[in-house]
Protein backbone atom coordinates (compact mmCIF):
# COMPACT_ATOMS: atom_id res chain seq x y z
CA UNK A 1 -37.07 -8.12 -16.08
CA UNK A 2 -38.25 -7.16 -19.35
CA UNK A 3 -37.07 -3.52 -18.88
CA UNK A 4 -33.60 -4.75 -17.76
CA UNK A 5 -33.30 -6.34 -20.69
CA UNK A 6 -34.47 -3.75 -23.21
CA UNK A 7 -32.27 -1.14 -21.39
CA UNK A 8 -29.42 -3.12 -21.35
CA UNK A 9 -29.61 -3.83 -24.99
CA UNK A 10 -30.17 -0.05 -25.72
CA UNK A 11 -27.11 0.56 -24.37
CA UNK A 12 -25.43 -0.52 -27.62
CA UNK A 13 -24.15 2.09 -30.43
CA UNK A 14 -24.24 -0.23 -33.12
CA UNK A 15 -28.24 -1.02 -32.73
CA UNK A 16 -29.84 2.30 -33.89
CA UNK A 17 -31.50 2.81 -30.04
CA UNK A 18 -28.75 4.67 -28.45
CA UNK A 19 -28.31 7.90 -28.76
CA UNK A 20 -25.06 9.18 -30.74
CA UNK A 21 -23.79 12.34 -29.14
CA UNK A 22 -22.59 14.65 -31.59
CA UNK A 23 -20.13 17.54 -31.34
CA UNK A 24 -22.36 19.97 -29.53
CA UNK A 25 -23.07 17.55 -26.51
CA UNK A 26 -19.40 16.85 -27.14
CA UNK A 27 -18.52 20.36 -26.29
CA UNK A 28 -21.04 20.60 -23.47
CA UNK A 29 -19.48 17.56 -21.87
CA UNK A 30 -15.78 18.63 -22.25
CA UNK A 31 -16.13 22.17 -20.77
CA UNK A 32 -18.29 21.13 -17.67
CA UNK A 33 -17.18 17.31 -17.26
CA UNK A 34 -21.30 16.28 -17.02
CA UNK A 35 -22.27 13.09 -17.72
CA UNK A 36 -25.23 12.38 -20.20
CA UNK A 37 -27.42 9.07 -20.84
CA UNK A 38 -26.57 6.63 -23.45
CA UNK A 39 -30.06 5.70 -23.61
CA UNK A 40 -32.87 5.17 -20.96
CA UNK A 41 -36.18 6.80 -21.65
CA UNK A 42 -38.80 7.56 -19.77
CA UNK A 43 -43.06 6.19 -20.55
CA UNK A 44 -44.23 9.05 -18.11
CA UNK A 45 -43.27 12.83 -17.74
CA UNK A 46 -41.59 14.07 -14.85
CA UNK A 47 -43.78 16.46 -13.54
CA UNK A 48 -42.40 16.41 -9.50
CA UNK A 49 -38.85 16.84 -11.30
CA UNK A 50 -39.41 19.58 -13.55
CA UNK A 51 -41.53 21.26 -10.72
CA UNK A 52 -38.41 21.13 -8.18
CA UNK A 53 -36.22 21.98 -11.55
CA UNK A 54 -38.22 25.19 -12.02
CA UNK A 55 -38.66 26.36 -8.46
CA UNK A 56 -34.85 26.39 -7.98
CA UNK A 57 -33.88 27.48 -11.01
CA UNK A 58 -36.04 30.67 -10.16
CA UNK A 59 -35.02 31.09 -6.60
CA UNK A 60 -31.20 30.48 -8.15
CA UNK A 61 -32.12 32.92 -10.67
CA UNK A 62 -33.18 35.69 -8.29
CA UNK A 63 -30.10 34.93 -6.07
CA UNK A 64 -28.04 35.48 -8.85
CA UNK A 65 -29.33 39.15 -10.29
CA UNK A 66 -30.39 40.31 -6.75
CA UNK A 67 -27.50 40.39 -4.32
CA UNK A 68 -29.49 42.01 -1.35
CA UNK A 69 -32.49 39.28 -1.47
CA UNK A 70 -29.79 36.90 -2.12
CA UNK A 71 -28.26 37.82 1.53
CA UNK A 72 -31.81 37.69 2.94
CA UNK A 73 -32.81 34.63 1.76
CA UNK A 74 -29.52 32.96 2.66
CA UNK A 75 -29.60 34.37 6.35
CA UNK A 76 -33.43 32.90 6.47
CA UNK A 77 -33.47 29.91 4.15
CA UNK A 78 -30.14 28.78 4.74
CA UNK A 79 -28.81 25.84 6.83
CA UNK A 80 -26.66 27.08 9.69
CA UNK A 81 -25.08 24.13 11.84
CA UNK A 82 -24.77 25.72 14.85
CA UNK A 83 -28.50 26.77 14.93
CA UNK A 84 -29.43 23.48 14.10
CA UNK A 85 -27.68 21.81 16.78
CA UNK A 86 -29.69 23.75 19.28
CA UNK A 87 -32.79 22.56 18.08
CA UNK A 88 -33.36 25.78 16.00
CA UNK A 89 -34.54 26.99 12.31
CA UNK A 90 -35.32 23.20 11.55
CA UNK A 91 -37.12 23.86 8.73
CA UNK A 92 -33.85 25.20 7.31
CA UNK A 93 -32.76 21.46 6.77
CA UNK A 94 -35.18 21.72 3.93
CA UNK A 95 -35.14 25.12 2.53
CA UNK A 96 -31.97 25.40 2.08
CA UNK A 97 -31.97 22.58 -0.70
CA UNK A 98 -33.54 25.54 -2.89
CA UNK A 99 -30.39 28.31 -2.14
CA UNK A 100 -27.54 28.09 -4.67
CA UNK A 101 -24.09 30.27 -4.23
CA UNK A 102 -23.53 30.66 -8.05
CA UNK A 103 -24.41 29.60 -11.31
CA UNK A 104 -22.34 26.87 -11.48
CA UNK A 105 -23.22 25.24 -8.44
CA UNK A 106 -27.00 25.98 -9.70
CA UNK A 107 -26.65 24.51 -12.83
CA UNK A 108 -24.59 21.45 -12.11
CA UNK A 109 -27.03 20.29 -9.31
CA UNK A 110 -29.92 20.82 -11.61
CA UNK A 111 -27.92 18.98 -14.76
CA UNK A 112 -27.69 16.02 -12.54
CA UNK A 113 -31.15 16.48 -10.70
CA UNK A 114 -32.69 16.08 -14.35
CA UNK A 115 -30.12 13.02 -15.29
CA UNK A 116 -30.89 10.65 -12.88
CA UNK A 117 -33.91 12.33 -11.34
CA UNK A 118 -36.50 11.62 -14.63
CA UNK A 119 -36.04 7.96 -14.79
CA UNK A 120 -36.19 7.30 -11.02
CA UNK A 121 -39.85 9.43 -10.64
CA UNK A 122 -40.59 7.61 -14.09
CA UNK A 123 -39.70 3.97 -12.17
CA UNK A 124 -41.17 4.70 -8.68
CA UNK A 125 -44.08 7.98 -9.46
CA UNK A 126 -43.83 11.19 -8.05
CA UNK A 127 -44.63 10.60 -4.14
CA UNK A 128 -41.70 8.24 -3.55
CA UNK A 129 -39.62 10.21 -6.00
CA UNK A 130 -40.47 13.80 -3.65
CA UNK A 131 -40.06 10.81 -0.48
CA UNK A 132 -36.64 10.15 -1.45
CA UNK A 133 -35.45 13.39 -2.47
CA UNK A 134 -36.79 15.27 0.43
CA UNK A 135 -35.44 12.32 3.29
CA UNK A 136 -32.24 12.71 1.50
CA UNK A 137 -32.07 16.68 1.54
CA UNK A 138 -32.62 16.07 5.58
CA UNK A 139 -30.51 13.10 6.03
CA UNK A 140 -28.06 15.05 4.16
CA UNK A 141 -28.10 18.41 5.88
CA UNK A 142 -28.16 16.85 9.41
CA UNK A 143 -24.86 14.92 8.45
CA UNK A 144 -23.35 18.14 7.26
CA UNK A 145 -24.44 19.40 10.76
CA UNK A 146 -22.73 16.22 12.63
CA UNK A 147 -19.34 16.84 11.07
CA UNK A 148 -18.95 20.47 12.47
CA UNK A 149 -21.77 21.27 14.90
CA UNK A 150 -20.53 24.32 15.89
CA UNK A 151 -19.85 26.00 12.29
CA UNK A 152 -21.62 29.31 11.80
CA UNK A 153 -21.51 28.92 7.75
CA UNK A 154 -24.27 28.43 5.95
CA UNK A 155 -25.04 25.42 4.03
CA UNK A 156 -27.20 25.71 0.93
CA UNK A 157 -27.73 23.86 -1.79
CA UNK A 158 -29.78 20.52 -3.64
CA UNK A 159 -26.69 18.35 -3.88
CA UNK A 160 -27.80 15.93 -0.65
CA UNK A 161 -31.37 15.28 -2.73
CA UNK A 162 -29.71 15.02 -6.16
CA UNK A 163 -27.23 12.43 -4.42
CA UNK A 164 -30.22 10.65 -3.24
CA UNK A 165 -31.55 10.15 -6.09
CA UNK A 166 -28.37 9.39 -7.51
CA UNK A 167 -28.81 6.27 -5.04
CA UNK A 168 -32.04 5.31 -6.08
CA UNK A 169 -30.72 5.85 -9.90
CA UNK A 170 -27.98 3.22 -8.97
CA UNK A 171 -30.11 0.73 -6.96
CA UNK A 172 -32.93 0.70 -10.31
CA UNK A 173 -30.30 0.89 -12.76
CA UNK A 174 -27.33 -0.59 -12.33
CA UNK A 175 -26.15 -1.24 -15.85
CA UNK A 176 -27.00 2.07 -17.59
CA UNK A 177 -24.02 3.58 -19.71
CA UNK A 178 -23.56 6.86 -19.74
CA UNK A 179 -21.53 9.02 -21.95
CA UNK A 180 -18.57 11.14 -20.33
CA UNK A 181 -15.68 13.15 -21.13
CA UNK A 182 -12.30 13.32 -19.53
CA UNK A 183 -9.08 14.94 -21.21
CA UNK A 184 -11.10 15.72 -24.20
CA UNK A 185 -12.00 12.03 -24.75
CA UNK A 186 -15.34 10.38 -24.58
CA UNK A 187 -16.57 7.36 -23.67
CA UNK A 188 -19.26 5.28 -21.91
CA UNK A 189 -18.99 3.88 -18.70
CA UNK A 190 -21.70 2.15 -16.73
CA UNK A 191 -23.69 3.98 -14.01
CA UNK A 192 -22.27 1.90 -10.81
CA UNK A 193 -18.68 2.37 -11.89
CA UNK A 194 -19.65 6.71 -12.40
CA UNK A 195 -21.22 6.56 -8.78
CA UNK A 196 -18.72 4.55 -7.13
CA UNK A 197 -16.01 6.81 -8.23
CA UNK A 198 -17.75 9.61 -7.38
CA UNK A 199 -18.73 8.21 -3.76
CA UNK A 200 -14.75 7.78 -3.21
CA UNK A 201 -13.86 11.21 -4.10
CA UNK A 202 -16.66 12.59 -2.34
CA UNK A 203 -15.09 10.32 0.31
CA UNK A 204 -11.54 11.20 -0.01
CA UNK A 205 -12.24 15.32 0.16
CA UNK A 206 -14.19 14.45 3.12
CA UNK A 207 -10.88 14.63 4.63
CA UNK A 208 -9.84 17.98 3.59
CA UNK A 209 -9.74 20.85 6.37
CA UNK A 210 -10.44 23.66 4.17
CA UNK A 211 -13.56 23.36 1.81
CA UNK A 212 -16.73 25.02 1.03
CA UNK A 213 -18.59 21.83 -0.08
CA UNK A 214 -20.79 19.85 2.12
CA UNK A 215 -18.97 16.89 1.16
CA UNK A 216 -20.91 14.63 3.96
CA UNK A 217 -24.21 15.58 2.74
CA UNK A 218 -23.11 14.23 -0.17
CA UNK A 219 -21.93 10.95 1.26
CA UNK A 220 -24.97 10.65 3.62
């Protein structure tokens, strides 16, 4: 209770606790569209976090400058639907939460991994922080595999985890603000009002027929 209360009091810009983004996080924000906290800190570091941070940003990395392994590791580590509706590769369902296509889809799953990832291993310590990022990888993947058994494409990618813990972020913190920028304007908007909207858009491209995203991995 005390927590709530402090957090939802550091939300304020006219208290000296939040933190007042200035023009280079403006920038940041306007080119990629990535939210940022208005203020909730963390009492412990986020080792599990960092350590999943690191590990993909390496694996991204050697994706990225190695186009050969890159094809290796994708046919290997990658999710294939089809393969996993036969009861194959299972371990896929995992590994291929590691596998990025490019560096934006690298960078903007581990942006939001560290958002919302620090404060939920900071509330709940590291083995139900790897619990629910690893049960939502796997619930994730296997709903990406439900919506088009037979697909031969590859699915890679942390987004299912970093949505999980985008969950949890939303179930312990409710009332957070962050900062974000849309048409060149900032503002704050509360965390449940962010997810929500992004739930519903996850939910409306669902529908699309032609996409590359794992749009129900998301939602699952």
């Amino acid at each position: 209770l005390l927590r709530n209360m402090v957090l939802t009091e550091g939300q304020e810009l006219d208290n000296g606790v939040a933190q007042k983004r200035g023009v280079p996080s403006y920038i940041f924000q306007a080119l990629t569209g990535f939210p940022m906290e208005v203020w909730n800190p963390c009492f412990h570091r986020p080792w599990a976090s960092f350590t999943i941070i690191g590990l993909t940003l390496l694996i991204g990395l050697i994706q990225i400058l190695s186009p050969n392994i890159d094809a290796h590791l994708v046919t290997k580590l990658g999710m294939f639907p089809d393969q996993i509706s036969q009861g194959g590769s299972l371990y896929t369902l995992v590994t291929s939460s590691f596998l990025h296509a490019d560096y934006m889809h690298l960078f903007g799953n581990l942006w939001f991994l560290y958002i919302f990832g620090d404060n939920v291993e900071d509330f709940v310590r590291p083995f139900k922080f790897l619990l629910i990022f690893f049960v939502a990888v796997i619930v994730g993947s296997l709903a990406q595999v439900l919506s088009d058994p037979s697909s031969a494409i590859p699915v890679i990618g942390a987004s299912g985890g970093v949505a999980g813990l985008m969950g949890a972020y939303l179930v312990l913190f409710p009332d957070v603000k962050l900062h974000q920028v849309i048409a060149f304007f900032r503002f704050q908007i509360r965390v449940y009002w962010f997810i929500g909207i992004w739930f519903l858009y996850n939910l409306a491209m669902s529908f699309s027929t032609e996409s590359s995203i794992a749009w129900y991995a998301h939602i699952a």
